[in-house]
N, C-alpha and C. Protein backbone atom coordinates (compact mmCIF):
# COMPACT_ATOMS: atom_id res chain seq x y z
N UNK A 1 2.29 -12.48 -9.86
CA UNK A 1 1.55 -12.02 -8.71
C UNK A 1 1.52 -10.49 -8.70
N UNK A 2 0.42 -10.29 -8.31
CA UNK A 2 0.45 -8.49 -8.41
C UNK A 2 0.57 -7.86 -6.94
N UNK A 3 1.75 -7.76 -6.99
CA UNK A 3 2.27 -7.29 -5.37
C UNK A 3 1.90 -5.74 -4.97
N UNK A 4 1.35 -5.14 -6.18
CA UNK A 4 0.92 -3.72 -5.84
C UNK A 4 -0.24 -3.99 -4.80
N UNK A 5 -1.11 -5.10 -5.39
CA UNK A 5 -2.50 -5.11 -4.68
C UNK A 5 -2.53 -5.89 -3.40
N UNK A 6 -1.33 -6.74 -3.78
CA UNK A 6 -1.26 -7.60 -2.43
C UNK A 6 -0.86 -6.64 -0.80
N UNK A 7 0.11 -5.87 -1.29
CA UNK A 7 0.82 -5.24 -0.48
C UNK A 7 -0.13 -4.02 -0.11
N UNK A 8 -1.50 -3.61 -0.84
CA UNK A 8 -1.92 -2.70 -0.41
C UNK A 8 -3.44 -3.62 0.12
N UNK A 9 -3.54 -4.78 0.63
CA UNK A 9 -4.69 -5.69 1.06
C UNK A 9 -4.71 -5.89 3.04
N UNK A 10 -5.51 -5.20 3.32
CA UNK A 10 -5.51 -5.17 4.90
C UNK A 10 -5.48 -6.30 5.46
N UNK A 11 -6.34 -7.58 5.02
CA UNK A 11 -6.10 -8.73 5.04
C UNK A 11 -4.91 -9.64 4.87
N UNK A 12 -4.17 -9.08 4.29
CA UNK A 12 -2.43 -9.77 4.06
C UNK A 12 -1.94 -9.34 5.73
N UNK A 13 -1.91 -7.69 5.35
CA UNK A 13 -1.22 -7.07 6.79
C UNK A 13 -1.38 -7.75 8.43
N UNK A 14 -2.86 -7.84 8.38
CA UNK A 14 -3.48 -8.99 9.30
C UNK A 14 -2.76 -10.13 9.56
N UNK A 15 -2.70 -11.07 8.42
CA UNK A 15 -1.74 -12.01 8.67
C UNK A 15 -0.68 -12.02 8.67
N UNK A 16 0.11 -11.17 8.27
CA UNK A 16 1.66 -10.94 8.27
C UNK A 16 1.72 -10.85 10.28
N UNK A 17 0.71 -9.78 10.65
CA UNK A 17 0.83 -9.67 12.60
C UNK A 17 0.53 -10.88 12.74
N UNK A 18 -0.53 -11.83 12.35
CA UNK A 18 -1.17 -12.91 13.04
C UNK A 18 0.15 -13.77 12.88
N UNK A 19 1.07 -13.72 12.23
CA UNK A 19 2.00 -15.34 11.86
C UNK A 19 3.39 -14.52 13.14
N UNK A 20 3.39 -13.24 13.05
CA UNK A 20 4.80 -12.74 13.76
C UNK A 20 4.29 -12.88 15.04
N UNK A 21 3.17 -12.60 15.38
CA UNK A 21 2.68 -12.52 16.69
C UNK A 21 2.82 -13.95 17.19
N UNK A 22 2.28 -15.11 16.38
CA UNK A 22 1.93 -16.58 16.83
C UNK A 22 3.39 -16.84 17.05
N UNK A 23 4.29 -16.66 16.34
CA UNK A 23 5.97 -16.87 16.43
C UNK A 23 6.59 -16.27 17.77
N UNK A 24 6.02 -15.12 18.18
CA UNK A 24 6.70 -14.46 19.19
C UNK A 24 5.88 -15.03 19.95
N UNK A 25 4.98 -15.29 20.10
CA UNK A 25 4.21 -16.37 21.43
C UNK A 25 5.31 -17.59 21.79
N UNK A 26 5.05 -17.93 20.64
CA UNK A 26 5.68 -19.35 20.50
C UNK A 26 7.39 -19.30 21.24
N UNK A 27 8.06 -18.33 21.16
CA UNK A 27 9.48 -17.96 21.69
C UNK A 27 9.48 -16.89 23.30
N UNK A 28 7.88 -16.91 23.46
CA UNK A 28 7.79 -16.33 25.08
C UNK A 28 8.34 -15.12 24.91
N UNK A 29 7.60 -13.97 23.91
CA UNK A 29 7.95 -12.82 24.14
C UNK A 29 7.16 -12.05 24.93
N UNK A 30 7.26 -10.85 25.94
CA UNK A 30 6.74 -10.37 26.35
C UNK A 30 5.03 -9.40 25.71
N UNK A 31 3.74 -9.37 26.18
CA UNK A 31 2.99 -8.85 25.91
C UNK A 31 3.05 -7.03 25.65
N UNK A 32 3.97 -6.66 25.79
CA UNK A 32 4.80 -5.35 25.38
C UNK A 32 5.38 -5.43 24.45
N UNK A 33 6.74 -6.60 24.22
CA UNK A 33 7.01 -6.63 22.73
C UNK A 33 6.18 -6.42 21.89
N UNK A 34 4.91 -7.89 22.04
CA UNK A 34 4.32 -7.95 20.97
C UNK A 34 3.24 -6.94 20.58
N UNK A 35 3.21 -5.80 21.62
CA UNK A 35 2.43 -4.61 21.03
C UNK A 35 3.04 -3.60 20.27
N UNK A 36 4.42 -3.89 20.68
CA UNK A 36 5.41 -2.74 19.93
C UNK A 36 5.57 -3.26 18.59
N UNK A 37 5.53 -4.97 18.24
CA UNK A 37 5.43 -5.35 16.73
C UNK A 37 4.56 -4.70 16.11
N UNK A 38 3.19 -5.08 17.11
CA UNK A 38 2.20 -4.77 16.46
C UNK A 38 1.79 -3.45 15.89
N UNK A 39 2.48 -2.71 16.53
CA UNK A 39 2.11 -1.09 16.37
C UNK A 39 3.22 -1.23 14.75
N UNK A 40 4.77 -1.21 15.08
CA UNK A 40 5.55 -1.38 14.05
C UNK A 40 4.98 -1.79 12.42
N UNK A 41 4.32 -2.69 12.94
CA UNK A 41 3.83 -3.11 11.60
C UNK A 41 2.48 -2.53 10.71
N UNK A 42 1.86 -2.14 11.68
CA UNK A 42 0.31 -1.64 11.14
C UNK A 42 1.39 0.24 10.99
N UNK A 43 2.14 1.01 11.71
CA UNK A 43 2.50 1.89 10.94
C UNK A 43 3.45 1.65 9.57
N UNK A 44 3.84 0.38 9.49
CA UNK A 44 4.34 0.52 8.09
C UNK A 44 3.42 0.42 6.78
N UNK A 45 2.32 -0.48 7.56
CA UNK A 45 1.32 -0.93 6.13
C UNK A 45 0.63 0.11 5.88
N UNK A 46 0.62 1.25 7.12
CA UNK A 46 -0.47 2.23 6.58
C UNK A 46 0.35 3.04 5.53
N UNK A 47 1.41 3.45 6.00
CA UNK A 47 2.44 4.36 4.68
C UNK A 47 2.60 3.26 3.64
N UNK A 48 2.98 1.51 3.57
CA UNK A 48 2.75 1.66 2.00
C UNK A 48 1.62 1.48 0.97
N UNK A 49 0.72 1.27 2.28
CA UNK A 49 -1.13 1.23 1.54
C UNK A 49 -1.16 3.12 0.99
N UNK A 50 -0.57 3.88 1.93
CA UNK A 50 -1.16 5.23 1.29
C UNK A 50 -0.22 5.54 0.12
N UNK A 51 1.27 5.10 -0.44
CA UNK A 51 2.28 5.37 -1.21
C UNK A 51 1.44 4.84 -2.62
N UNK A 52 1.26 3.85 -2.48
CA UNK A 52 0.95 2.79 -3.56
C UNK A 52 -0.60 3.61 -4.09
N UNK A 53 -1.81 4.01 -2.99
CA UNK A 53 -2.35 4.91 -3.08
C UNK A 53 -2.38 6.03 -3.99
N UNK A 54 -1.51 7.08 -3.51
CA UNK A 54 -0.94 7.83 -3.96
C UNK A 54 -0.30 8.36 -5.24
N UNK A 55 0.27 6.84 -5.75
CA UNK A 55 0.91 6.83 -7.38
C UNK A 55 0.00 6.26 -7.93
N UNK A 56 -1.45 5.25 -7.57
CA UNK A 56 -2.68 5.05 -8.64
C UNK A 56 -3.00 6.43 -8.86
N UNK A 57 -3.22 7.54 -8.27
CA UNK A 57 -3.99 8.52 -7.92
C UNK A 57 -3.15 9.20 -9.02
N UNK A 58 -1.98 9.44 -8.66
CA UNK A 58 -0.79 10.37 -9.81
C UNK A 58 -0.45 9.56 -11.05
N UNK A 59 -1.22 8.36 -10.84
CA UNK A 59 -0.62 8.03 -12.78
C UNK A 59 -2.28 8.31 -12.87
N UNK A 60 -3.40 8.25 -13.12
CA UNK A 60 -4.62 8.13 -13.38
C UNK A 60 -4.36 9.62 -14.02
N UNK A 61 -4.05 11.20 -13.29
CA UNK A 61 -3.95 11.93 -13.36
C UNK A 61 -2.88 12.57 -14.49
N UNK A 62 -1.83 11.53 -14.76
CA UNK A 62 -1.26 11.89 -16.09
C UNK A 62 -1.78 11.43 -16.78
N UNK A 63 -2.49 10.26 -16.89
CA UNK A 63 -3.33 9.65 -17.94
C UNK A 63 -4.41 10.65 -18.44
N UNK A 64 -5.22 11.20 -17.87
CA UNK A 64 -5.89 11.99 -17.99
C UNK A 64 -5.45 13.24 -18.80
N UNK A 65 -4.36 14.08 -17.92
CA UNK A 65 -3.63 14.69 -18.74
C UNK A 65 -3.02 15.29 -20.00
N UNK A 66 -2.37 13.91 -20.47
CA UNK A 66 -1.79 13.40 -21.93
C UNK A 66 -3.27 12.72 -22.87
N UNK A 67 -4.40 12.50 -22.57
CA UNK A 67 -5.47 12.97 -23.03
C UNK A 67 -6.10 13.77 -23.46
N UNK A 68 -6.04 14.82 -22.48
CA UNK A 68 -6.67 16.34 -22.99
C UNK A 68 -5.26 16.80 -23.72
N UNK A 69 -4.17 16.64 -23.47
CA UNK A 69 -3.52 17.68 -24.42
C UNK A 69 -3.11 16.84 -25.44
N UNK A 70 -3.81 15.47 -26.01
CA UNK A 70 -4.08 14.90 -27.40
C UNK A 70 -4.95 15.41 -28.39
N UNK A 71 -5.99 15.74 -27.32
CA UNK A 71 -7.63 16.25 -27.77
C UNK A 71 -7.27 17.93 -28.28
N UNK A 72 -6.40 18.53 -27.65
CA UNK A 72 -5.75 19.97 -28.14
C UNK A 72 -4.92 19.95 -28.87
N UNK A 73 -4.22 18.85 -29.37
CA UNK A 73 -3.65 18.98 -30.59
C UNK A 73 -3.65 18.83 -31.53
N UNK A 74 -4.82 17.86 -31.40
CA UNK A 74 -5.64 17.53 -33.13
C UNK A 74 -6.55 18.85 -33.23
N UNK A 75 -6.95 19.35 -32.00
CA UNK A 75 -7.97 21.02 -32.22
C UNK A 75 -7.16 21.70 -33.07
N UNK A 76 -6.17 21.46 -32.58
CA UNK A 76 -4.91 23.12 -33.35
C UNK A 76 -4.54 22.61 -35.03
N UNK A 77 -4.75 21.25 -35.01
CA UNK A 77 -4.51 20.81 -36.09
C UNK A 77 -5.77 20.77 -37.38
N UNK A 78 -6.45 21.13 -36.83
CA UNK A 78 -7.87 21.16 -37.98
C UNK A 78 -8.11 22.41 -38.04
């Protein structure tokens, strides 16, 4: 399973609130709790949607990188 993509899918996050929320219904939690989950949780998915973000962005960028200074070393070499 590719948990990079899963974990960065707004649609997962969705249901991860929709199943905690239906649970905390289900146990008569207050309509305050369940906004404070709700907040809890949508600020965590946004930091690891932007982390996960973040390191596609910084490996793409070494990739790139270690490219051009392949392409400069066969230059220096001819």
């Amino acid at each position: 399973m590719d948990w990079k993509r899963k974990l960065s899918s707004r649609k997962m996050w969705a249901a991860i609130i929709g199943v905690i929320l239906s649970i905390m219904v289900m146990f008569g939690a207050s309509d305050d709790d369940k906004n404070k989950v709700t907040g809890l949780i949508t600020a965590c998915s946004t930091l690891v949607i932007y982390i996960l973000s973040e390191g596609s962005v910084d490996s793409a960028g070494a990739k790139e990188t270690k490219e051009k200074a392949e392409v400069t070393e066969d230059e220096i070499e001819k």
